[in-house]
N, C-alpha and C. Protein backbone atom coordinates (compact mmCIF):
# COMPACT_ATOMS: atom_id res chain seq x y z
N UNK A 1 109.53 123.35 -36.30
CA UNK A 1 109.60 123.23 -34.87
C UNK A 1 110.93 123.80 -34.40
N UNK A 2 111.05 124.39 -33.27
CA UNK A 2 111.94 125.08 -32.79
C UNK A 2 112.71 124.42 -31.55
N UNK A 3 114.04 124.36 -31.80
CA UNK A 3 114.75 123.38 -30.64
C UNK A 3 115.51 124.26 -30.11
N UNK A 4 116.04 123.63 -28.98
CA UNK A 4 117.20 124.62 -27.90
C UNK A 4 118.33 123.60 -27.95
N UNK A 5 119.34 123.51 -28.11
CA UNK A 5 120.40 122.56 -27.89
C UNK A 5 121.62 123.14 -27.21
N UNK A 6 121.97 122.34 -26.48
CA UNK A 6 123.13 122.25 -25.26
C UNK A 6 124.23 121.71 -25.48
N UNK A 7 125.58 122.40 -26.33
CA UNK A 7 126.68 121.37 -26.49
C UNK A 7 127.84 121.70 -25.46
N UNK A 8 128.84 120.40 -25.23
CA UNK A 8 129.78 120.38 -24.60
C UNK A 8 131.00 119.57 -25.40
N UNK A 9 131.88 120.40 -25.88
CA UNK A 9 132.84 119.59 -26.65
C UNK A 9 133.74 119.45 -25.55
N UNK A 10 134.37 118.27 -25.71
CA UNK A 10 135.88 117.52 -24.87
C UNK A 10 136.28 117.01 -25.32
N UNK A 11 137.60 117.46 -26.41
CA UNK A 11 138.65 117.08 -26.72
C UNK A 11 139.80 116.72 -25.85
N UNK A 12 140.00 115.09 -26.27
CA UNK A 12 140.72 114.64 -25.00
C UNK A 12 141.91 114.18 -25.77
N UNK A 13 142.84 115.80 -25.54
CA UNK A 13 143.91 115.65 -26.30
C UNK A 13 144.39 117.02 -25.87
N UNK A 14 146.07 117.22 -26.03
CA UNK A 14 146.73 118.50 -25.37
C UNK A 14 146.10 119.89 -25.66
N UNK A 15 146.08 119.93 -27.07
CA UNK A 15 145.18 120.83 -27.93
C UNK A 15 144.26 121.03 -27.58
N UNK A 16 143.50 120.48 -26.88
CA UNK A 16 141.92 120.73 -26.28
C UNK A 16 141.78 122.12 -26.72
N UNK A 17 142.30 123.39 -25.97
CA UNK A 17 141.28 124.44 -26.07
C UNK A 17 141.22 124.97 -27.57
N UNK A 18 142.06 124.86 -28.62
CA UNK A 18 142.26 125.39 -29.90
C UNK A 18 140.72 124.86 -30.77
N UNK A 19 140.81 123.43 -30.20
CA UNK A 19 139.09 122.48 -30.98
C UNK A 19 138.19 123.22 -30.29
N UNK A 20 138.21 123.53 -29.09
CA UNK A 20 137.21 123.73 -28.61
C UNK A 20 136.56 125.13 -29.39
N UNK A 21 137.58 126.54 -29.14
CA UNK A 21 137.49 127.47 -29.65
C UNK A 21 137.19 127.61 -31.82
N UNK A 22 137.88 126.58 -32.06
CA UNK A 22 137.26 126.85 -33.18
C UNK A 22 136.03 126.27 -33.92
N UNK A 23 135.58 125.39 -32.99
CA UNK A 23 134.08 125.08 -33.03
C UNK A 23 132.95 126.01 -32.63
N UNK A 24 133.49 126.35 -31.52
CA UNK A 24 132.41 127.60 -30.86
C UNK A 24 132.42 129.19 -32.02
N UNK A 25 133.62 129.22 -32.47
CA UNK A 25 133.72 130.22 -33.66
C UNK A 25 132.68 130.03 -35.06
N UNK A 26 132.99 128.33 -35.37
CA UNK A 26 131.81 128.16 -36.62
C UNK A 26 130.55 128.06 -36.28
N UNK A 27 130.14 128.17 -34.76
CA UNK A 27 128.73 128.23 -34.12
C UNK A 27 128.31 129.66 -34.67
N UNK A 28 129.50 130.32 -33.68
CA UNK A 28 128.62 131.85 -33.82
C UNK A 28 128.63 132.49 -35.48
N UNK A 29 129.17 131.85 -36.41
CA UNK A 29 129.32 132.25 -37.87
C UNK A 29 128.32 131.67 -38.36
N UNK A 30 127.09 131.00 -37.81
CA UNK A 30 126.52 130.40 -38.20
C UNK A 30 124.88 131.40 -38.36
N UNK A 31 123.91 131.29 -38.23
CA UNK A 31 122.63 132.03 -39.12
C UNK A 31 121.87 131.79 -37.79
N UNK A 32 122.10 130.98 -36.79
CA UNK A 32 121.25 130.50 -35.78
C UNK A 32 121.99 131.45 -34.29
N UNK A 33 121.21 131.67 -33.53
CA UNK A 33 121.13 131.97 -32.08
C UNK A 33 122.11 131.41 -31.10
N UNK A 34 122.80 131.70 -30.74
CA UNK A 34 124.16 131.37 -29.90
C UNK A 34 124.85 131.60 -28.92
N UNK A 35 124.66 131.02 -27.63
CA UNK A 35 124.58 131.73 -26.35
C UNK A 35 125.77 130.92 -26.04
N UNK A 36 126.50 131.39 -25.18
CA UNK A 36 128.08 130.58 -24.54
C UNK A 36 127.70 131.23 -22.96
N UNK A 37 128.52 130.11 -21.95
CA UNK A 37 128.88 130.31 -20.45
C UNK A 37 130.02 129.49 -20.48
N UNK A 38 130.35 129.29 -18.87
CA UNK A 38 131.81 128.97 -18.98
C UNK A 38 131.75 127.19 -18.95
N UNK A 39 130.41 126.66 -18.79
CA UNK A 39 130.42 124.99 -18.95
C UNK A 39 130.25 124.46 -20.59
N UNK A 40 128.92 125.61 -21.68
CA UNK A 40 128.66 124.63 -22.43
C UNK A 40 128.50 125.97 -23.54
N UNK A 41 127.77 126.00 -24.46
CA UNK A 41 127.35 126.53 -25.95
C UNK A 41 125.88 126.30 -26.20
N UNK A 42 125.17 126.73 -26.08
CA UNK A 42 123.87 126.71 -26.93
C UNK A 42 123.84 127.28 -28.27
N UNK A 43 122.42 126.59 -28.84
CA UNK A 43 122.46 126.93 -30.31
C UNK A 43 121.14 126.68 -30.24
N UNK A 44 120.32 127.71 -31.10
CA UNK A 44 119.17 127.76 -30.99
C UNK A 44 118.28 127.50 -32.57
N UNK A 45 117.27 126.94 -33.10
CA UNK A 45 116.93 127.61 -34.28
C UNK A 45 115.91 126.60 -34.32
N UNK A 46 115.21 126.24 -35.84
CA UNK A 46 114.55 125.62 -36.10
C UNK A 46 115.00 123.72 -36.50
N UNK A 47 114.83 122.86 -36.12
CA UNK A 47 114.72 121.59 -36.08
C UNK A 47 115.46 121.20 -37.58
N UNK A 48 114.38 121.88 -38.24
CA UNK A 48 115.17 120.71 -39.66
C UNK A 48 116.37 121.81 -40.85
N UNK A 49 116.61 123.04 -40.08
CA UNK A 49 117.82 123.54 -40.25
C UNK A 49 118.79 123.26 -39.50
N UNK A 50 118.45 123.58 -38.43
CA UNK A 50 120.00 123.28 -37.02
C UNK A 50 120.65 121.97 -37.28
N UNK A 51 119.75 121.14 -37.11
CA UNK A 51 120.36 119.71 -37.02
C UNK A 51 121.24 119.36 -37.78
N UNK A 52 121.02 119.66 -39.61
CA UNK A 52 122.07 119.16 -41.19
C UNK A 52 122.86 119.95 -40.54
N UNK A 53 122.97 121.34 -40.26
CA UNK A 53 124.01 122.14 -39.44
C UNK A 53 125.51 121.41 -38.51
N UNK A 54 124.45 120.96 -36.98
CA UNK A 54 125.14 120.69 -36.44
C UNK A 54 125.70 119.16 -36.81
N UNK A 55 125.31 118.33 -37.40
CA UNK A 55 126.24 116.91 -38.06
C UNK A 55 127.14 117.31 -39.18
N UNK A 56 127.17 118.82 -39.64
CA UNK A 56 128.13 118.44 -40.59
C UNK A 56 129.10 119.63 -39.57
N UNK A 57 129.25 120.21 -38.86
CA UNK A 57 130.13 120.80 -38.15
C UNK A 57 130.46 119.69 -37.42
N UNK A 58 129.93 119.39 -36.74
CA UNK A 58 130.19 118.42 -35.70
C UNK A 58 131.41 117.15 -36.13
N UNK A 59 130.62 116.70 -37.65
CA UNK A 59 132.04 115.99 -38.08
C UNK A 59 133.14 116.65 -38.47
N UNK A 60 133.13 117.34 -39.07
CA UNK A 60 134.21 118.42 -39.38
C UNK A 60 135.26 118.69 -37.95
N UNK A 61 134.81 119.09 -37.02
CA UNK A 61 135.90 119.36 -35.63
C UNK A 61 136.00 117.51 -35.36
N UNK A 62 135.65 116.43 -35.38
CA UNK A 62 135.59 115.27 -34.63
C UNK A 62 137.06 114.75 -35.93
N UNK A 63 136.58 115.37 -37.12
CA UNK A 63 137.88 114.98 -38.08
C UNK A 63 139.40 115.50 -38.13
N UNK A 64 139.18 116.67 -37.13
CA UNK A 64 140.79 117.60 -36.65
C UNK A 64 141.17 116.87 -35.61
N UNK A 65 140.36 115.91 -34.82
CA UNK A 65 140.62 115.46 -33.87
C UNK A 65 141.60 114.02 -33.45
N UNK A 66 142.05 113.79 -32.33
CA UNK A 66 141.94 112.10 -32.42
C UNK A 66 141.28 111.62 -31.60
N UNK A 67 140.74 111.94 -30.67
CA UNK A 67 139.75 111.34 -29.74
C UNK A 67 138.90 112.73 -28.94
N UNK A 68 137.55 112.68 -29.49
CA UNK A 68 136.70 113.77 -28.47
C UNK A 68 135.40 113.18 -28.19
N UNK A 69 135.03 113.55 -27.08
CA UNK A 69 133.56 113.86 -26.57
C UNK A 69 132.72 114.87 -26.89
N UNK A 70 131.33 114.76 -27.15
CA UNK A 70 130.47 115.89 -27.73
C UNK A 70 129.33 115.52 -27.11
N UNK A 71 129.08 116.34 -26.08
CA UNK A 71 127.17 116.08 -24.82
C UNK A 71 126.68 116.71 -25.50
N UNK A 72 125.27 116.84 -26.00
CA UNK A 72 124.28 117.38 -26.63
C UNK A 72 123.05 116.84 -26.18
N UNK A 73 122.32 118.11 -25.50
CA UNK A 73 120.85 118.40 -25.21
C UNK A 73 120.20 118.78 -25.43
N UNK A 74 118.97 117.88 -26.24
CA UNK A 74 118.20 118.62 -27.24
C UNK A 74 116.65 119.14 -26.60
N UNK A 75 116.27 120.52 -26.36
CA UNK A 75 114.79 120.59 -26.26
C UNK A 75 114.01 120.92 -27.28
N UNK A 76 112.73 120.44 -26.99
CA UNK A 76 112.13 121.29 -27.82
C UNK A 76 111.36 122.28 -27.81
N UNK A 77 112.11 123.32 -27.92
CA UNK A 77 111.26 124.51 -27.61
C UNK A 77 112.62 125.66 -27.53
N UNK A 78 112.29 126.30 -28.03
CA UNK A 78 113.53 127.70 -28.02
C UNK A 78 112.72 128.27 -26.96
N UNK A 79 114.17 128.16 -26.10
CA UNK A 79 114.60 128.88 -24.31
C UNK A 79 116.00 129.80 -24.92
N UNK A 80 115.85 130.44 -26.06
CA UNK A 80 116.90 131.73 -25.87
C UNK A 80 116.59 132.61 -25.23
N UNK A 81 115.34 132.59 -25.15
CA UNK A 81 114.86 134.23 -24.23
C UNK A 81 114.78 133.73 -22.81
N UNK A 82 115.03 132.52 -22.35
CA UNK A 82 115.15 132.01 -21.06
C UNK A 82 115.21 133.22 -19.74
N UNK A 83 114.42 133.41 -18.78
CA UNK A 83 115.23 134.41 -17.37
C UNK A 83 114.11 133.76 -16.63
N UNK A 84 115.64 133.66 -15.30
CA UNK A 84 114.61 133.50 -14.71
C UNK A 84 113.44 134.22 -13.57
N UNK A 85 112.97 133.41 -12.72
CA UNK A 85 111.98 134.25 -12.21
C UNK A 85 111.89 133.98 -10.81
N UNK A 86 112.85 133.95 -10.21
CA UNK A 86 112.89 134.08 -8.67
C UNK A 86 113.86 134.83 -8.03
């Protein structure tokens, strides 16, 4: 099954943009689909790859950290080819 996911890291700490940027770096080094704007990160792929993916990245930046936030929105259904139509 194929998911769309929506992350927002907030590192709430001076450093902020260095976590931020080197998370979004091990995204796009990653084997999966990877879209950035200026609010959030998508990541695109199949369900029972993405996911072991994103929990072991996910701890990995939360362990450089001392205190962050991480929003994640999961669909199901890959919207990489998303446009719209009006």
């Amino acid at each position: 099954m194929n998911i769309s996911i929506d992350l927002t890291l907030s590192p709430l700490q001076d450093d902020y943009e260095k976590h931020v940027i080197d998370f979004i770096k091990v995204l796009r080094d990653s084997e999966f689909t990877v879209l950035e704007n200026p609010l959030s990160t998508q990541i695109f792929g199949d369900f029972d790859r993405l996911m072991p993916f994103l929990n072991q990245k996910i701890k990995e930046s939360f362990q450089k950290q001392d205190i962050c936030v991480l929003t994640m929105k999961v669909v199901k259904t890959d919207r990489s080819d998303y446009e719209p139509h009006f």
